[in-house]
N, C-alpha and C. Protein backbone atom coordinates (compact mmCIF):
# COMPACT_ATOMS: atom_id res chain seq x y z
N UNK A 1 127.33 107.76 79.44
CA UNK A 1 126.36 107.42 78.40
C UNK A 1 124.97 107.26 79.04
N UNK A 2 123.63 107.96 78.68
CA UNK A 2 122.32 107.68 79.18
C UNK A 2 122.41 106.41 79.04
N UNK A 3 121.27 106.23 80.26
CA UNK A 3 120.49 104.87 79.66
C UNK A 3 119.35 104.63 78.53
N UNK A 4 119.94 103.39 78.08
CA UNK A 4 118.56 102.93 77.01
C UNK A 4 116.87 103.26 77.20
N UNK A 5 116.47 103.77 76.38
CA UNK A 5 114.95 103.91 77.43
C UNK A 5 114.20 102.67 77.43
N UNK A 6 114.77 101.59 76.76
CA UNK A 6 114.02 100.23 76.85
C UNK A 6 114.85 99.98 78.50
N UNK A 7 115.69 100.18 79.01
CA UNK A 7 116.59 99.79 80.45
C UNK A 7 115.55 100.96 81.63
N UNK A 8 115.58 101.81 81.03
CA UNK A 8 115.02 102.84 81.81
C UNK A 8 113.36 102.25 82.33
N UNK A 9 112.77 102.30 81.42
CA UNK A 9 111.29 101.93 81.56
C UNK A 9 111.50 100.65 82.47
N UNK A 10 112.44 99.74 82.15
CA UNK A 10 112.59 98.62 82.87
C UNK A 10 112.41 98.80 84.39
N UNK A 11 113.36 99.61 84.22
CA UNK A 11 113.99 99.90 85.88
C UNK A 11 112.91 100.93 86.65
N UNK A 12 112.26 101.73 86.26
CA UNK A 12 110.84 101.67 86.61
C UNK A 12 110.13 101.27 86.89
N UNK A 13 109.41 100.04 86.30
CA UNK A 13 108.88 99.11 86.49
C UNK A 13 109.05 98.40 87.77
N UNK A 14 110.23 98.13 87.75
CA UNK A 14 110.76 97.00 88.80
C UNK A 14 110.98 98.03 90.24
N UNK A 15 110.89 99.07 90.39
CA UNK A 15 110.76 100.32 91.33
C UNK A 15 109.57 100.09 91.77
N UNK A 16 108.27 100.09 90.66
CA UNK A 16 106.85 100.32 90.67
C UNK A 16 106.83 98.44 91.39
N UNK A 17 106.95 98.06 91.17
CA UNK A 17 106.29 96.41 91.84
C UNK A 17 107.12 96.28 93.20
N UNK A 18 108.43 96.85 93.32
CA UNK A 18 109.30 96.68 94.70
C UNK A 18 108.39 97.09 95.55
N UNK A 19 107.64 98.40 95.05
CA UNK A 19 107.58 99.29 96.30
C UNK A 19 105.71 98.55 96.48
N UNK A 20 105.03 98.55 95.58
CA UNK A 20 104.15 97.68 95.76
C UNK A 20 104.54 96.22 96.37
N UNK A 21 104.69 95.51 96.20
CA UNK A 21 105.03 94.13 96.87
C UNK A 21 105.69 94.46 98.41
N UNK A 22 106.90 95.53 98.30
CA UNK A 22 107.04 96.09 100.06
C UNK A 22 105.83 95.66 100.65
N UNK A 23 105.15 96.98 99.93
CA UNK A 23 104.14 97.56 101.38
C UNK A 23 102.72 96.67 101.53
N UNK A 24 102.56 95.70 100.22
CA UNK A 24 101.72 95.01 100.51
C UNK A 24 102.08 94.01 101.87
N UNK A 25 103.26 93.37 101.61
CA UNK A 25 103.94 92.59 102.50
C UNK A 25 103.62 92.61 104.19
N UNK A 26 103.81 94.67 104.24
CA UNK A 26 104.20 95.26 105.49
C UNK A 26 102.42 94.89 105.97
N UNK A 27 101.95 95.67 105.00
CA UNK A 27 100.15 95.92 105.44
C UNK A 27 99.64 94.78 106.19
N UNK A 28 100.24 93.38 105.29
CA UNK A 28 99.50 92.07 105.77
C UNK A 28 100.33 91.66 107.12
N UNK A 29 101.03 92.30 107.18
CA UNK A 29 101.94 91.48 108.61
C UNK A 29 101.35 92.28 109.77
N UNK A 30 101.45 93.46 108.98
CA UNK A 30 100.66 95.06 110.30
C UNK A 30 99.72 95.18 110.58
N UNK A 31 98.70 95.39 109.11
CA UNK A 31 97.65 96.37 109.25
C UNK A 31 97.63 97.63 108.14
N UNK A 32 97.22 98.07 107.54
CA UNK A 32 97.33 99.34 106.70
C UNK A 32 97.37 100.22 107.12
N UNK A 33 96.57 100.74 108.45
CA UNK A 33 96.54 101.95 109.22
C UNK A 33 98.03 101.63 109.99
N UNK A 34 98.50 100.72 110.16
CA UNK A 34 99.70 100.51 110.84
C UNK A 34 101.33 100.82 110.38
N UNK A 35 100.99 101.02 109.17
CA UNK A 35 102.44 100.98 108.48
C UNK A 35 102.53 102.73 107.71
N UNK A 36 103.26 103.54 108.17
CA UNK A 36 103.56 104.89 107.74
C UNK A 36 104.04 104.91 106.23
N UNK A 37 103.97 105.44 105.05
CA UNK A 37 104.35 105.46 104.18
C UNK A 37 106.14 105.96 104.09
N UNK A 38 106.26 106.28 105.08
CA UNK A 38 107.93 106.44 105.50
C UNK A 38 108.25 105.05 105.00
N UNK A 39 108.09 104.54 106.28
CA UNK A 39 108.89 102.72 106.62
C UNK A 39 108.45 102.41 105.21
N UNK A 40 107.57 102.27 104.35
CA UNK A 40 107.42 101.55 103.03
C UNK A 40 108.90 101.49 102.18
N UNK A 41 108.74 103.31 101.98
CA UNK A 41 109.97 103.54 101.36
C UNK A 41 110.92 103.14 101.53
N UNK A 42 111.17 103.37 103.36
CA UNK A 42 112.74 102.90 103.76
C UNK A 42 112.98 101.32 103.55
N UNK A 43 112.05 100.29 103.41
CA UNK A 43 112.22 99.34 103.27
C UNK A 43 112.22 99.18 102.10
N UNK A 44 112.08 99.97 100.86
CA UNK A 44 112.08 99.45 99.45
C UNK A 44 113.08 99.74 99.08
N UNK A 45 113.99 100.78 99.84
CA UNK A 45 114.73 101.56 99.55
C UNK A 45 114.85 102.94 98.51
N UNK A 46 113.87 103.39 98.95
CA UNK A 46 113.66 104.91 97.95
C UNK A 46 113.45 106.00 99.13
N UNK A 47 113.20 107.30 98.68
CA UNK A 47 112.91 108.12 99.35
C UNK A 47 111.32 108.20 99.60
N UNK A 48 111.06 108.50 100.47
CA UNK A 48 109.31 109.35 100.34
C UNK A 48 109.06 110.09 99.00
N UNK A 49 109.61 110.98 98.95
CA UNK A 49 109.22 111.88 97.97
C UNK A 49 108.73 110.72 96.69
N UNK A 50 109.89 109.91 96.02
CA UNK A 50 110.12 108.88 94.90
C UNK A 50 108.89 108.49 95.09
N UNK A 51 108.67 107.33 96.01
CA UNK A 51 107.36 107.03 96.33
C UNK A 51 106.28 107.38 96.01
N UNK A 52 105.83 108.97 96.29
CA UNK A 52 104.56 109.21 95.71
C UNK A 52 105.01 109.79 94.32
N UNK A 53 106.14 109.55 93.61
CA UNK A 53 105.93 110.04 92.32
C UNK A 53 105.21 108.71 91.83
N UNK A 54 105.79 107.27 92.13
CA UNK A 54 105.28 106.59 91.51
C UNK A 54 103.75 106.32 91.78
N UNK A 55 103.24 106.39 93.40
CA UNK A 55 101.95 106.05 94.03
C UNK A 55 101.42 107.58 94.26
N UNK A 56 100.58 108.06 93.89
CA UNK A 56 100.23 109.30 94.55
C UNK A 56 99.61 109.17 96.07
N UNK A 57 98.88 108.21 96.15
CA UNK A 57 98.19 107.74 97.64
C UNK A 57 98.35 106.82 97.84
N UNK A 58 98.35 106.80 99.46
CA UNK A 58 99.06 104.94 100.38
C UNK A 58 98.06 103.88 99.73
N UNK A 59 96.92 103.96 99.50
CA UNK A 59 95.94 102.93 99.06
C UNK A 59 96.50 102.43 97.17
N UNK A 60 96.78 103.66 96.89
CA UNK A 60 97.65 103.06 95.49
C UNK A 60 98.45 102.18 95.55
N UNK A 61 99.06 102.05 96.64
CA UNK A 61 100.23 100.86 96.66
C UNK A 61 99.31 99.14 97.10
N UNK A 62 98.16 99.34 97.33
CA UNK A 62 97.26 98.21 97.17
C UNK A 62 96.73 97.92 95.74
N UNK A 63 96.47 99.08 95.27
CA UNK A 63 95.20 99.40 94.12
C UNK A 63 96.06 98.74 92.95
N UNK A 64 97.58 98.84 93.10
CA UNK A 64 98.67 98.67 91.90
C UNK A 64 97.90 97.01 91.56
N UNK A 65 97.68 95.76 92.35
CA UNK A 65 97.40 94.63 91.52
C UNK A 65 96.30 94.82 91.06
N UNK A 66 94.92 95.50 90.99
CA UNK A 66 93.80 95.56 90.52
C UNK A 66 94.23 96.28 89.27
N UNK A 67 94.49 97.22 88.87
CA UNK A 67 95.15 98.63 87.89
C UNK A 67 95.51 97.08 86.68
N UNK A 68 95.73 96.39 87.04
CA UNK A 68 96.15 94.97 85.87
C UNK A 68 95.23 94.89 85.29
N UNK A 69 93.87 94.96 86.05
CA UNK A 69 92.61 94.40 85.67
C UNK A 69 91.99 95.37 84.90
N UNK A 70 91.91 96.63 84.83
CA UNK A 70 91.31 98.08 84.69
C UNK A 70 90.60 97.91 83.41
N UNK A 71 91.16 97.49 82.44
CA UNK A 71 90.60 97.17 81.24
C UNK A 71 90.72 96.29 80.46
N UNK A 72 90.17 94.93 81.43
CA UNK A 72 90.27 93.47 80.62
C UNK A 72 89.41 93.27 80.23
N UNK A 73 87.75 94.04 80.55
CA UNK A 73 86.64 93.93 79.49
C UNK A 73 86.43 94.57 78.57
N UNK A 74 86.94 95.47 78.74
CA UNK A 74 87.64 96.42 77.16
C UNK A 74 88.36 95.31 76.19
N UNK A 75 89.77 94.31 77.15
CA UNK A 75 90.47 93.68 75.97
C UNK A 75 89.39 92.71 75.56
N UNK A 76 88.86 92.31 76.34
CA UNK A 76 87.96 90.90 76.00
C UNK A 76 87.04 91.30 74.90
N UNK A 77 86.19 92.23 74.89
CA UNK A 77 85.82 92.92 73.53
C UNK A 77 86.50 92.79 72.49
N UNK A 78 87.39 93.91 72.38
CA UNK A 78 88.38 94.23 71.35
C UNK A 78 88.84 93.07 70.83
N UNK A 79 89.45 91.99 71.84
CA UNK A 79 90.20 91.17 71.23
C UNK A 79 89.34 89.93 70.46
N UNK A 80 87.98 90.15 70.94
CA UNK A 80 87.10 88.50 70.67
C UNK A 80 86.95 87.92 69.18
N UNK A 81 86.63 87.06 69.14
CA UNK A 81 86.59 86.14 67.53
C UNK A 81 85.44 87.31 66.73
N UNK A 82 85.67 86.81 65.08
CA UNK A 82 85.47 87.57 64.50
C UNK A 82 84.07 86.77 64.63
N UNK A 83 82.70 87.31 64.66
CA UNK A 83 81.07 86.91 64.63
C UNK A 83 80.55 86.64 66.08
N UNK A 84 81.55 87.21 67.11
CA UNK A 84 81.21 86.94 68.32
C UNK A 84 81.10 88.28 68.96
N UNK A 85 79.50 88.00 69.48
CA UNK A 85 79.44 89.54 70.14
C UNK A 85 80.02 89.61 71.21
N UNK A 86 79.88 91.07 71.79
CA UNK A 86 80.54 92.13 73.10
C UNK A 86 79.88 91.05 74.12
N UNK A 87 78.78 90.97 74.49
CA UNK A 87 78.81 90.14 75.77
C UNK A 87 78.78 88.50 75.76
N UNK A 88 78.56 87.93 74.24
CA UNK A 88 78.94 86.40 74.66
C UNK A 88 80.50 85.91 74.89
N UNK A 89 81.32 87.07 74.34
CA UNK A 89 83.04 87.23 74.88
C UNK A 89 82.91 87.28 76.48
N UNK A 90 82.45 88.19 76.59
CA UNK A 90 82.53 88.79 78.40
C UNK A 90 81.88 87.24 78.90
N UNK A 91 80.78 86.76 78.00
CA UNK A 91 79.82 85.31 79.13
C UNK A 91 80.88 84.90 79.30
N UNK A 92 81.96 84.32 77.79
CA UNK A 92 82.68 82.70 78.12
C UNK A 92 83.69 83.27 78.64
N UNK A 93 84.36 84.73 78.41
CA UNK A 93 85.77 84.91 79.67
C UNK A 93 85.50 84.82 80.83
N UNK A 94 84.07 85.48 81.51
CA UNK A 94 83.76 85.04 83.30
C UNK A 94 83.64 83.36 83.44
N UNK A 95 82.98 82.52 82.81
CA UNK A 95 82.81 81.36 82.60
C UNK A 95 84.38 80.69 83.04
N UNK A 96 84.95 80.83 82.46
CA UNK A 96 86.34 80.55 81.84
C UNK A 96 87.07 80.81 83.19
N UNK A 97 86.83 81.91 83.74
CA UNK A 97 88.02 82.26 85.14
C UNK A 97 87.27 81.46 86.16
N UNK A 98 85.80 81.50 86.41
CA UNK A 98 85.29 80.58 87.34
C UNK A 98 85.90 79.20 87.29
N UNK A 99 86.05 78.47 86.14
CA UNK A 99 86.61 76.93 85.89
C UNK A 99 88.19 77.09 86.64
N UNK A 100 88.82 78.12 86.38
CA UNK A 100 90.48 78.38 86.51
C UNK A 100 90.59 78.96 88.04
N UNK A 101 89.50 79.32 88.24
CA UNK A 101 89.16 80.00 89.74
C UNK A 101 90.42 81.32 89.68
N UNK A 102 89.74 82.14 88.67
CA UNK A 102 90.78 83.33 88.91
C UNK A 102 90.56 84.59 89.53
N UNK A 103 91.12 84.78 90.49
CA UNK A 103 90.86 85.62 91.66
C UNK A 103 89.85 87.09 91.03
N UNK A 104 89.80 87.26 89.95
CA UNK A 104 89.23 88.37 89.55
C UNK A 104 87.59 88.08 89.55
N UNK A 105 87.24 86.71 89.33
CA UNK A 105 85.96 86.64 89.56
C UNK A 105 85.57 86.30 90.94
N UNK A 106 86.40 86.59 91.65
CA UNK A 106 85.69 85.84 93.65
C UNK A 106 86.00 84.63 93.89
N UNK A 107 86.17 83.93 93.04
CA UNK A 107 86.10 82.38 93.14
C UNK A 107 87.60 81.62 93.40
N UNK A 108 88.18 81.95 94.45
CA UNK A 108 89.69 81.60 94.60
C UNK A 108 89.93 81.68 96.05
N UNK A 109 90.58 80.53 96.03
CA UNK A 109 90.53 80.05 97.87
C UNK A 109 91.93 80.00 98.03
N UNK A 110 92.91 80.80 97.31
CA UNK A 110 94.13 80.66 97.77
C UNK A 110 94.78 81.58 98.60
N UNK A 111 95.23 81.22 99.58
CA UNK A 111 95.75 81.70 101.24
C UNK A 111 96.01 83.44 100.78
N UNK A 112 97.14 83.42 99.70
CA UNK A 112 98.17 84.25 99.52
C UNK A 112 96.26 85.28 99.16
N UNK A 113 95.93 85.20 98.14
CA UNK A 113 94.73 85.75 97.72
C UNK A 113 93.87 85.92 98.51
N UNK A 114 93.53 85.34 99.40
CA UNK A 114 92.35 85.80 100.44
C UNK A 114 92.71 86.72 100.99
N UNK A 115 93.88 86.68 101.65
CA UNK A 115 94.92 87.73 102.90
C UNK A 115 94.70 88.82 102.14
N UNK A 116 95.28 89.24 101.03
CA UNK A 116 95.02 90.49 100.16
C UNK A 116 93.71 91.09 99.84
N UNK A 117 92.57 90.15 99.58
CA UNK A 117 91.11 90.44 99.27
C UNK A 117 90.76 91.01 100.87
N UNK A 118 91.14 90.05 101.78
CA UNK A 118 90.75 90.93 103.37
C UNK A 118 91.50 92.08 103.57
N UNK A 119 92.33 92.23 102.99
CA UNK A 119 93.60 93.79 103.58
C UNK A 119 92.97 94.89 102.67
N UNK A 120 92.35 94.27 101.31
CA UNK A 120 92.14 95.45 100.42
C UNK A 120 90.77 95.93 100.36
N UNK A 121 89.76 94.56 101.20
CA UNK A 121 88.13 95.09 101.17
C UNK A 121 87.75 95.31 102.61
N UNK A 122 88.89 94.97 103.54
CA UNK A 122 88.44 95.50 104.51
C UNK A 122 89.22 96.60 105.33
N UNK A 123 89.85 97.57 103.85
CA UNK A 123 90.44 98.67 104.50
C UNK A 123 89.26 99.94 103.75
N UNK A 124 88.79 100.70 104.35
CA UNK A 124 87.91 101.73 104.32
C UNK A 124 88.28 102.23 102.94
N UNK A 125 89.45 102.92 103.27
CA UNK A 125 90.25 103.94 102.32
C UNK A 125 90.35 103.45 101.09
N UNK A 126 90.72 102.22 101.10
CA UNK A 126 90.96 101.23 99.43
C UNK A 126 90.05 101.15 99.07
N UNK A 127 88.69 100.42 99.95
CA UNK A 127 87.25 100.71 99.26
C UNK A 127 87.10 101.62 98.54
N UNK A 128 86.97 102.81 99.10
CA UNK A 128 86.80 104.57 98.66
C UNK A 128 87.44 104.52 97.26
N UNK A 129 88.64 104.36 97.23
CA UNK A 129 89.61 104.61 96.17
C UNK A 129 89.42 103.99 94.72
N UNK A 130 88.78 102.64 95.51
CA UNK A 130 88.24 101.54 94.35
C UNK A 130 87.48 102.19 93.50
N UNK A 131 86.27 102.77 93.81
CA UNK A 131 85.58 103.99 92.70
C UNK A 131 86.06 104.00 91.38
N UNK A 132 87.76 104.89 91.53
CA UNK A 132 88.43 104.97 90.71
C UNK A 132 88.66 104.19 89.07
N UNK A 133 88.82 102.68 89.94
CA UNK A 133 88.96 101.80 88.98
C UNK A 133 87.69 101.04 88.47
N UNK A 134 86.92 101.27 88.94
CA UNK A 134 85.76 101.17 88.23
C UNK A 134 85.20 102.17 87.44
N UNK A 135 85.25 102.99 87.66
CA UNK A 135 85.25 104.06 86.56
C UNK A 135 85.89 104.09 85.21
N UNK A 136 87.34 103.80 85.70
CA UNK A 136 87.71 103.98 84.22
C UNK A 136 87.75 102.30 83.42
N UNK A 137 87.39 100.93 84.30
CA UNK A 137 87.13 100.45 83.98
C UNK A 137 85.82 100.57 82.70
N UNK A 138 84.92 101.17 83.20
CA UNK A 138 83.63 101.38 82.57
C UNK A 138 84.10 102.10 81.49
N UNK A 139 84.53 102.94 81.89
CA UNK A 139 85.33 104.10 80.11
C UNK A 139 85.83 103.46 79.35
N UNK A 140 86.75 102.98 79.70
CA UNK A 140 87.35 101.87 78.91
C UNK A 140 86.62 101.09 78.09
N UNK A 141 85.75 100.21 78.38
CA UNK A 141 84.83 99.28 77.94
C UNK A 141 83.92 100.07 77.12
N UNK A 142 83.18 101.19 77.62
CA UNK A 142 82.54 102.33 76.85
C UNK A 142 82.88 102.19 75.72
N UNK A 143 84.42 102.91 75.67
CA UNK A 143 85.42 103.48 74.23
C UNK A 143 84.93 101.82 73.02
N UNK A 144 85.54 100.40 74.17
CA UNK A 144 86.01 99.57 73.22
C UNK A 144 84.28 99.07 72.77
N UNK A 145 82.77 99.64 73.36
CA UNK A 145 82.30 99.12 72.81
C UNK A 145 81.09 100.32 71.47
N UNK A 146 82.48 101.26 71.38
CA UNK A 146 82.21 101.95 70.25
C UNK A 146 81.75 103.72 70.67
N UNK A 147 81.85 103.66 71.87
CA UNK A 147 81.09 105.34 72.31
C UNK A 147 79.80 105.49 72.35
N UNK A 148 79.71 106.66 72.76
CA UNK A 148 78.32 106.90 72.75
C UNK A 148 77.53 106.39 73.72
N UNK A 149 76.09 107.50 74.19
CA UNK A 149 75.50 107.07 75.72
C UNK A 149 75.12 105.91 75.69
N UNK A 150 75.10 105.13 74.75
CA UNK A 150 74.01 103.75 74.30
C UNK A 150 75.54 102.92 75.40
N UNK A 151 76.67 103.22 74.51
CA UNK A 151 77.59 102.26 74.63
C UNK A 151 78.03 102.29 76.38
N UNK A 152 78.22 103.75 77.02
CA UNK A 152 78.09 104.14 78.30
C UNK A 152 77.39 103.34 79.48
N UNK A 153 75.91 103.38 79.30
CA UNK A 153 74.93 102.77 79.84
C UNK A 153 75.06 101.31 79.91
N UNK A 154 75.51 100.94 78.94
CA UNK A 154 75.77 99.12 78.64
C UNK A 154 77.06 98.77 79.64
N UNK A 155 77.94 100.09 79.41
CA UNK A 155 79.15 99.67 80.25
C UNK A 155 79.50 99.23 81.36
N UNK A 156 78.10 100.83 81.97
CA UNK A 156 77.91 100.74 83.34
C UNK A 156 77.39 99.51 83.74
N UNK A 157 76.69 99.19 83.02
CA UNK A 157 75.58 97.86 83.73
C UNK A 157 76.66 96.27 83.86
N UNK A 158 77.75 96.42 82.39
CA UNK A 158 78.41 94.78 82.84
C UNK A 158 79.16 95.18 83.66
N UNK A 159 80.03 96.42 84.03
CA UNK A 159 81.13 96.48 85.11
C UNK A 159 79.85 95.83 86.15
N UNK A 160 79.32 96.52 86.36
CA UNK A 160 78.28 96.13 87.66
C UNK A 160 77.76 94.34 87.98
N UNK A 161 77.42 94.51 86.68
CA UNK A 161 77.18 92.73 87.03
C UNK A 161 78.41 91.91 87.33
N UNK A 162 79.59 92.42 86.45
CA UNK A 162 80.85 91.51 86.80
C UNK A 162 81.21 91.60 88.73
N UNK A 163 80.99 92.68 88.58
CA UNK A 163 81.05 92.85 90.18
C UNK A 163 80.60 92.31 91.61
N UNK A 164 79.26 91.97 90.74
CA UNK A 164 78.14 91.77 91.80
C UNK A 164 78.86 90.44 92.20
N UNK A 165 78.52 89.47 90.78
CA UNK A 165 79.08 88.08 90.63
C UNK A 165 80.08 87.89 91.49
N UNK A 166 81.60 88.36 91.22
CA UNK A 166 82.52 88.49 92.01
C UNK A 166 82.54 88.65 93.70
N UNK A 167 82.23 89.18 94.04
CA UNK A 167 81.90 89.98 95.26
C UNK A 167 80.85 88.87 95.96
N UNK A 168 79.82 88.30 95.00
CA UNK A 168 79.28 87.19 96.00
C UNK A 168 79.76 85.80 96.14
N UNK A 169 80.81 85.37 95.05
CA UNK A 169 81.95 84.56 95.05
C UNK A 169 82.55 84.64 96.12
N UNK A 170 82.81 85.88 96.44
CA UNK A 170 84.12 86.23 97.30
C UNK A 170 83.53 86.30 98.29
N UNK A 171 82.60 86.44 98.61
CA UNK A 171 81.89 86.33 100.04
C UNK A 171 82.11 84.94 100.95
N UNK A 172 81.74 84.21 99.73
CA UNK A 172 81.01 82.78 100.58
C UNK A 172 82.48 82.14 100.31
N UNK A 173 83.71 82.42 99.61
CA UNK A 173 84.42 81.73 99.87
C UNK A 173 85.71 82.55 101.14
N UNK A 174 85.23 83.89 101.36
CA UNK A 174 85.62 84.43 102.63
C UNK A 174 85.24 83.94 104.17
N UNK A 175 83.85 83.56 103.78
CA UNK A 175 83.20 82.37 104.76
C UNK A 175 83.54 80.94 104.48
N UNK A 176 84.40 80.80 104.52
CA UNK A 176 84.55 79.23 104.72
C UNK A 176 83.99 78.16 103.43
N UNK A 177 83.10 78.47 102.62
CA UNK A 177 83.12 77.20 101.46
C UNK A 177 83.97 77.51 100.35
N UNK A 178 84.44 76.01 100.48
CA UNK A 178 85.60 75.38 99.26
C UNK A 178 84.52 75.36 98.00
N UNK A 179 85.52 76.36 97.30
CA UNK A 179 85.37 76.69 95.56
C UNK A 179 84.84 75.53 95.24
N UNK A 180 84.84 74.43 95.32
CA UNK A 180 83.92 73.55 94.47
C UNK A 180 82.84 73.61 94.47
N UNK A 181 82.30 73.67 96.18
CA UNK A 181 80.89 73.63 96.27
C UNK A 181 80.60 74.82 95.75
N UNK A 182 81.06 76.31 95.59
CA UNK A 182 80.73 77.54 95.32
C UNK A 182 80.52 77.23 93.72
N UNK A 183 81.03 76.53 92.67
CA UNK A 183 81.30 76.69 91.70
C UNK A 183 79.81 76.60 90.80
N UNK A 184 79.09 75.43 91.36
CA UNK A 184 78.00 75.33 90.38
C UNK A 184 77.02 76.61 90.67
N UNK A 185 77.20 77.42 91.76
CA UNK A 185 75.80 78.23 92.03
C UNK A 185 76.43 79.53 91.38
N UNK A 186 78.22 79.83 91.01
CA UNK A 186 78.39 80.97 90.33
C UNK A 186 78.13 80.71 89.21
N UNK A 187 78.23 79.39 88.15
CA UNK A 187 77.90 79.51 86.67
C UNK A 187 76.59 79.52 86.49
N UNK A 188 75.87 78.90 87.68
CA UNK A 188 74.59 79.72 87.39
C UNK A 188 73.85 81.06 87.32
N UNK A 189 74.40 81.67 88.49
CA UNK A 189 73.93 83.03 88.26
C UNK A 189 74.73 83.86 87.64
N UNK A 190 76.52 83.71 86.91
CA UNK A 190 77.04 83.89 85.99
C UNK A 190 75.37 84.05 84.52
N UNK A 191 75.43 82.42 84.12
CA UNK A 191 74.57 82.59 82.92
C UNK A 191 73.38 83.40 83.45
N UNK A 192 72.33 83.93 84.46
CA UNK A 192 71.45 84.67 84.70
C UNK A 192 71.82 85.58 84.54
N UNK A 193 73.17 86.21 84.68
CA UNK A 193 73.36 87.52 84.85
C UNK A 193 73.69 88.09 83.18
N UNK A 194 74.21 87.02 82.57
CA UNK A 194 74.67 87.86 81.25
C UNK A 194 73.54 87.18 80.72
N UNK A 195 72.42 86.57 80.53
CA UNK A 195 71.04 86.40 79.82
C UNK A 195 70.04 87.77 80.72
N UNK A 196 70.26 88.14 81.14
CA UNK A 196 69.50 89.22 82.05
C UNK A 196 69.92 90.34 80.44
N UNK A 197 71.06 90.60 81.30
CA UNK A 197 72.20 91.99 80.21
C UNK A 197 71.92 91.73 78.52
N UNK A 198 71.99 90.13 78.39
CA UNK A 198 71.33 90.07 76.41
C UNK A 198 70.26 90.67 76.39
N UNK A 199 69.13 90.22 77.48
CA UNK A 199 67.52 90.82 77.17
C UNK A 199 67.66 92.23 77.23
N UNK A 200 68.09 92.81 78.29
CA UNK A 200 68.34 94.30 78.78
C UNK A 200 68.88 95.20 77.89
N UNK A 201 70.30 94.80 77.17
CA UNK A 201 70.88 95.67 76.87
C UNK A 201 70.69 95.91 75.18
N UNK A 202 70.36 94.36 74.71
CA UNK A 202 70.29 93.79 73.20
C UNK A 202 71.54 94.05 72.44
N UNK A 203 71.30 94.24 71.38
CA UNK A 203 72.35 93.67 70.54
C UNK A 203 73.68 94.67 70.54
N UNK A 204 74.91 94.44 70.70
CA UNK A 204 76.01 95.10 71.20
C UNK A 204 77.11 94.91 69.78
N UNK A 205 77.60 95.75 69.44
CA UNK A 205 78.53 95.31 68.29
C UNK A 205 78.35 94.41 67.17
């Protein structure tokens, strides 16, 4: 008897995070340039070949926890209260992860999370690759904030600011200061950055 395709998709899934969680594992104990996409497999237990059906490239098997993120300013749009515009959603969700310190905005000092932010920003290749997901991040957000070059241009600019933000979060708490002290100088230039984007971009949805 086949399997169910609700069992099937399952068991996919749980293929797709084995072999991710492997090789993240391997990278942080090794090195990324250190670990052959062979040994990944053999330790997840699949073949090579399997492997890149699910990952097409070794940096994909990093890229898999970001790919979560790909279009959460798309959902944050889409999903926001009814009389609430496109970027005062995006203000109070960055707002909101800074308080929770959620690794997507920089602002997260936890061991397990740093190790990964150093394996994944300070491997060349993942950089490179990152492109990717910013891109279709931006499409994404594009689509959800209606199409069109108007909507494009706007896209480009919050992926970018979310970024910036992030990235200088993640700096200073890569250097040594505890998220608290980091916290008041990101909600500040948090609110500069999306009062910048209200004046800049104006009225959105």
């Amino acid at each position: 008897m086949p399997e169910a395709p609700g069992l099937r998709a399952r068991k996919k899934q749980q293929t797709f995070d084995t072999l991710s969680e492997t090789a993240i594992a391997l990278f942080l104990e090794r090195g990324f340039d250190q670990v052959p996409v062979a040994e990944v497999a053999a330790a997840a237990g699949v073949s090579k070949p399997t492997l890149f059906r699910y990952f097409p490239a070794k940096e994909d098997l990093v890229l898999h926890r970001f790919a979560d993120h790909e279009d959460e300013a798309a959902r944050i749009v889409t999903g926001r209260a009814k009389g609430e515009s496109p970027l005062d959603a995006l203000r109070r969700d960055f707002l909101a992860g800074l308080r929770r310190q959620d690794p997507v905005t920089g602002l997260c000092e936890h061991p397990q999370v740093l190790a990964f932010q150093r394996l994944a920003y300070g491997t060349p290749s993942v950089v490179a690759r990152m492109l990717g997901f910013l891109t279709r991040s931006e499409e994404a957000l594009r689509d959800a904030l209606g199409g069109g070059v108007g909507a494009h241009l706007a896209a480009g600019q919050i992926i970018a600011v979310r970024r910036i933000l992030a990235d200088t979060n993640r700096h200073r708490i890569a250097a040594g200061e505890p998220a608290s002290r980091v916290l008041p100088d990101a909600v500040e230039a948090a609110e500069l950055a999306f009062a910048q984007l209200a004046s800049g971009i104006g009225h959105l949805g």
